[in-house]
Protein backbone atom coordinates (compact mmCIF):
# COMPACT_ATOMS: atom_id res chain seq x y z
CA UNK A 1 -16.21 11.28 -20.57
CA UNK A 2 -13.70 13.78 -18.35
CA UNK A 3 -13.36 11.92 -14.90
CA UNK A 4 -13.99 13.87 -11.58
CA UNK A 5 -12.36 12.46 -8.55
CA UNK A 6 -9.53 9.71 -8.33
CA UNK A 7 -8.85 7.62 -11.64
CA UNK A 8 -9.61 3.93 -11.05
CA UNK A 9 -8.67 0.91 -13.02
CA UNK A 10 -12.99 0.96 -13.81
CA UNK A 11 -12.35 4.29 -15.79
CA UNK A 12 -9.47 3.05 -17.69
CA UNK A 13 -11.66 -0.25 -18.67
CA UNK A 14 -14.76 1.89 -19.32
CA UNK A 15 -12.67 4.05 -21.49
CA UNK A 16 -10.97 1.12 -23.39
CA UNK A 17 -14.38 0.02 -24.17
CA UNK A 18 -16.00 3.06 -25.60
CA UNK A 19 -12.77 3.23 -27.56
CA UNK A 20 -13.38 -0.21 -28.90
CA UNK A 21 -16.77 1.03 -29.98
CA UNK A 22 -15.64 3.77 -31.68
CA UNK A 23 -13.24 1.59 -33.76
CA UNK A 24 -16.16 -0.86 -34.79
CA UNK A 25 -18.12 2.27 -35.96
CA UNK A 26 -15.47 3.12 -38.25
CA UNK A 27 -14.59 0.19 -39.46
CA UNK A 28 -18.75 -0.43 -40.23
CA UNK A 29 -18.33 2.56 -42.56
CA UNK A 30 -15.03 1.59 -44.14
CA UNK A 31 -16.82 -0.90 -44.83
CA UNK A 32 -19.58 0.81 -46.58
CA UNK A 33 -17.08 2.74 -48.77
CA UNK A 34 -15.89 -0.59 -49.18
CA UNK A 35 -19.06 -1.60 -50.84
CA UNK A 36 -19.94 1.19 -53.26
CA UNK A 37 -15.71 0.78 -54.12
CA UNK A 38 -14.90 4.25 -53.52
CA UNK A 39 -13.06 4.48 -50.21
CA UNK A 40 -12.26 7.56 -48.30
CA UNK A 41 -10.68 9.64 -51.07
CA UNK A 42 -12.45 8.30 -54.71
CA UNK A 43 -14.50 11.30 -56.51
CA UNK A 44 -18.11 10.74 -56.56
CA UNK A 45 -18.17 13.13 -59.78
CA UNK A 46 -17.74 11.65 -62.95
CA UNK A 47 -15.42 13.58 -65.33
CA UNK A 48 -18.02 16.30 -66.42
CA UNK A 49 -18.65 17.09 -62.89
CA UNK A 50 -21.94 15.51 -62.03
CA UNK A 51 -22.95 13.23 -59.17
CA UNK A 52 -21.84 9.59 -60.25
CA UNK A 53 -24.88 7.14 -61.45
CA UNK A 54 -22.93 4.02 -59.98
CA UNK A 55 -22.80 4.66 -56.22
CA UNK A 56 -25.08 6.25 -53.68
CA UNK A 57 -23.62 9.65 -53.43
CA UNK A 58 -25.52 10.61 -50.46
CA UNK A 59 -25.06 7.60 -48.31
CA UNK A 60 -20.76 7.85 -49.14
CA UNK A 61 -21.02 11.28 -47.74
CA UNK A 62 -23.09 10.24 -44.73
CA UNK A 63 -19.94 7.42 -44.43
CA UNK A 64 -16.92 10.20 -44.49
CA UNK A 65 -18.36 12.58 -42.65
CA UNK A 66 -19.14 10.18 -39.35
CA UNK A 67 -15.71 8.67 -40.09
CA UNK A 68 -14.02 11.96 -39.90
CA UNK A 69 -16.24 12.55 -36.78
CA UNK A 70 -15.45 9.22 -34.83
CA UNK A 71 -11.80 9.36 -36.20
CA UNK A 72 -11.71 12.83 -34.03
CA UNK A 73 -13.25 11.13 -31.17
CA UNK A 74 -11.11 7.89 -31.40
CA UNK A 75 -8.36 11.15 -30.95
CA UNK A 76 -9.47 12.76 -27.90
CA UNK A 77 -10.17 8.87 -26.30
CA UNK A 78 -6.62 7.49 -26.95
CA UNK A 79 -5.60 10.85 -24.98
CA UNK A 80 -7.72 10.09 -22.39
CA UNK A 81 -7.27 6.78 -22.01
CA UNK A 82 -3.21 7.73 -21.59
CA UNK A 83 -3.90 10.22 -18.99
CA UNK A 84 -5.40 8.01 -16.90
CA UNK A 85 -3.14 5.10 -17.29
CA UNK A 86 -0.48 8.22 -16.92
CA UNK A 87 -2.52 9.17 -13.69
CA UNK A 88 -2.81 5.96 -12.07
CA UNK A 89 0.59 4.81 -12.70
CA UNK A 90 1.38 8.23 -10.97
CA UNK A 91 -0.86 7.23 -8.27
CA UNK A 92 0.83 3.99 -7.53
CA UNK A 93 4.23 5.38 -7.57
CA UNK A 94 3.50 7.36 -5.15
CA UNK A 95 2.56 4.93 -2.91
CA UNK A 96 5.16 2.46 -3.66
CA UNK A 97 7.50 5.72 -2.47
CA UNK A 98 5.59 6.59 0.35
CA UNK A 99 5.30 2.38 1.48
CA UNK A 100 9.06 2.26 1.34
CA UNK A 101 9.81 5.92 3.11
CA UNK A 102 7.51 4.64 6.16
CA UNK A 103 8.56 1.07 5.92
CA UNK A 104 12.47 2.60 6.08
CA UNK A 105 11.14 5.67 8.83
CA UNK A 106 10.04 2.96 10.76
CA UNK A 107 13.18 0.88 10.53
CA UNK A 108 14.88 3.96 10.93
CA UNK A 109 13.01 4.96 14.52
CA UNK A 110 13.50 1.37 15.67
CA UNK A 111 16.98 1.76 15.04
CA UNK A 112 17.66 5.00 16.93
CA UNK A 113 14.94 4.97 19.78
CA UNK A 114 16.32 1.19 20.82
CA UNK A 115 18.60 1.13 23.52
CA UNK A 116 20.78 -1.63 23.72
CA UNK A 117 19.04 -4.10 26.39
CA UNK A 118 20.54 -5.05 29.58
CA UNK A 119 18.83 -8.09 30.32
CA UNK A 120 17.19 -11.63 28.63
CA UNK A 121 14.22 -13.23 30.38
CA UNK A 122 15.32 -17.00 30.33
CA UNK A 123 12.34 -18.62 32.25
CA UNK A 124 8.46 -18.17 33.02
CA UNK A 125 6.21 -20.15 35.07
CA UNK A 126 3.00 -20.79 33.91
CA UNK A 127 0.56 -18.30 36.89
CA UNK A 128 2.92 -16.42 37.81
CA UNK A 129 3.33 -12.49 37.92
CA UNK A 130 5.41 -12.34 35.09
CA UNK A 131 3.24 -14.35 32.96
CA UNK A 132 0.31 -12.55 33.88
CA UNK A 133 1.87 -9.41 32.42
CA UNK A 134 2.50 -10.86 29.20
CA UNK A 135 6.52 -11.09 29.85
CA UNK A 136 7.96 -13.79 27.41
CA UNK A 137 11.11 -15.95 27.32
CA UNK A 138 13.68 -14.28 24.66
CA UNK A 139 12.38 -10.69 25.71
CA UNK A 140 15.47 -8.72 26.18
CA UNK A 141 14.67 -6.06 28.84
CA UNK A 142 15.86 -2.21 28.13
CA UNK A 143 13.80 -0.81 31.62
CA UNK A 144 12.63 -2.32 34.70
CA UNK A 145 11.08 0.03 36.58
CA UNK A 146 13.97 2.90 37.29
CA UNK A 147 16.39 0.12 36.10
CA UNK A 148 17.31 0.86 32.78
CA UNK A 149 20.42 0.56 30.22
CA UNK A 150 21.87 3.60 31.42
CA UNK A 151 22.28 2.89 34.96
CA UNK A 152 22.18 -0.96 34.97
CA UNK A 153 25.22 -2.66 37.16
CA UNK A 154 24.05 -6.28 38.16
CA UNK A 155 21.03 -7.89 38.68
CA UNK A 156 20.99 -6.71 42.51
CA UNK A 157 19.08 -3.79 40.75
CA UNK A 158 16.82 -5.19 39.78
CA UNK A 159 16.34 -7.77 43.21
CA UNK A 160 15.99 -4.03 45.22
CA UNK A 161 13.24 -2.25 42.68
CA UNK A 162 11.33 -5.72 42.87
CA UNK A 163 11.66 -5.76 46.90
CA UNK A 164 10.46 -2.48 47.09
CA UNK A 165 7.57 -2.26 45.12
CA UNK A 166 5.51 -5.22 46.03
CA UNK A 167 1.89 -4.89 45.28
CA UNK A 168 2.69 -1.39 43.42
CA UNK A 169 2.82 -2.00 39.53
CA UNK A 170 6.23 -1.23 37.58
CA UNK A 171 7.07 -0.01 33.70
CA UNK A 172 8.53 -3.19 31.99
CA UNK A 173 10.13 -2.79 28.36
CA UNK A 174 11.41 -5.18 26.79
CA UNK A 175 12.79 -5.52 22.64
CA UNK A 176 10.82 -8.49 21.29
CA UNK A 177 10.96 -8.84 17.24
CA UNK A 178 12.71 -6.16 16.69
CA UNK A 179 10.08 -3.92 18.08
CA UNK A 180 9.40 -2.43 21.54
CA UNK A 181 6.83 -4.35 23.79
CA UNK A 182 6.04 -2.24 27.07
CA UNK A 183 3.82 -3.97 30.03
CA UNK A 184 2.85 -3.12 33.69
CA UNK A 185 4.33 -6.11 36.09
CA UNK A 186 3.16 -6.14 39.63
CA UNK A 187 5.70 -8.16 42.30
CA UNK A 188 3.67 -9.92 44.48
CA UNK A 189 3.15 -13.14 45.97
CA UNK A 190 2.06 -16.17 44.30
CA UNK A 191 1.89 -20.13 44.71
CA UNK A 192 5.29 -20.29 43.45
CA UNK A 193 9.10 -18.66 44.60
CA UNK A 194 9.77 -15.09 44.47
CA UNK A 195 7.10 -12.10 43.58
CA UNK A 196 7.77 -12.63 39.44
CA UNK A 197 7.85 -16.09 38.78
CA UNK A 198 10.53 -15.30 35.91
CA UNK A 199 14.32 -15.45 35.62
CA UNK A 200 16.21 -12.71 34.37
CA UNK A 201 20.18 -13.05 33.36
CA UNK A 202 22.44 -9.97 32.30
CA UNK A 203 23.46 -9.60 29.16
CA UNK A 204 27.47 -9.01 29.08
CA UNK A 205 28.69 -6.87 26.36
């Protein structure tokens, strides 16, 4: 049975059972040989060279040859059966390294495309702006419209972008898990104070 496309566990299983088949064939003719009390090897001449009386000559023969036969199948099986445990073990290693490469790629890109953030969000209120753009308490901003790390002095910045872009939306980013969170906030008024309904303090470093 030579396998075509990716080994699966079902091969292996299918080939552990033919296997298993093959070794209950031999043993059923052992067991024969067994019977007649002649085994594998015993002569079935007697010493002046004719066919013994005592056993059935033909049905011993009939017994080696299939067990020589099955014995060469058993063989090839066992090799098959390793080369696709040796295949999906391959398989799996593979993507156990290629898991761990992304899962450390990914750490890796958090890591160096992060800029340290300038900001925390410390309040929402339920309604407002802020909320409505998915902002969060604990997000720690890296960009606020043109505010960003970079060119961040006090939260006057970010008072001026807000005053002049009511009604026009702005690029939020924020670090929230350890990942980047980006969302489009639009100042504007609302039943409650200011155009975000969110408070934003610095973050001294």
């Amino acid at each position: 049975m030579k396998m075509t496309g990716e080994t699966t566990m079902e091969d292996v299983k299918n080939l552990v059972k033919k296997k298993d088949d093959i070794e209950e064939q031999i043993k059923a003719y052992y067991d024969v040989l067994e019977d007649q009390g002649v085994g594998v090897e015993g002569p079935l001449v007697d010493e002046e060279g004719f066919p013994r009386e005592d056993v059935n000559v033909y049905q011993i023969r009939i017994a080696r040859h299939n067990i020589a036969c099955l014995q060469n199948d058993h063989k090839a099986i066992m090799i098959e059966i390793e080369e696709a445990l040796h295949k999906l073990h391959a398989r799996e290693k593979a993507k156990h390294v290629k898991d761990e490469s992304e899962a450390q790629g990914g750490a890796m890109e958090q890591q160096v495309t992060l800029p340290p953030p300038f900001a925390r969000v410390d309040a929402v209120t339920q309604g407002s702006p802020a909320c409505g753009a998915g902002l969060r308490v604990g997000d720690e901003v890296i960009e606020f419209g043109s505010v960003n790390t970079a060119n961040f002095h006090n939260l006057q910045n970010i008072a001026s972008v807000v005053q002049h872009s009511e009604g026009k939306p702005l690029r939020v980013s924020v670090i929230r898990d350890e990942q980047k969170a980006v969302m489009s906030l639009t100042p504007q008024r609302w039943s409650g104070r200011g155009l975000l309904g969110c408070n934003i303090v610095p973050i001294h470093r």
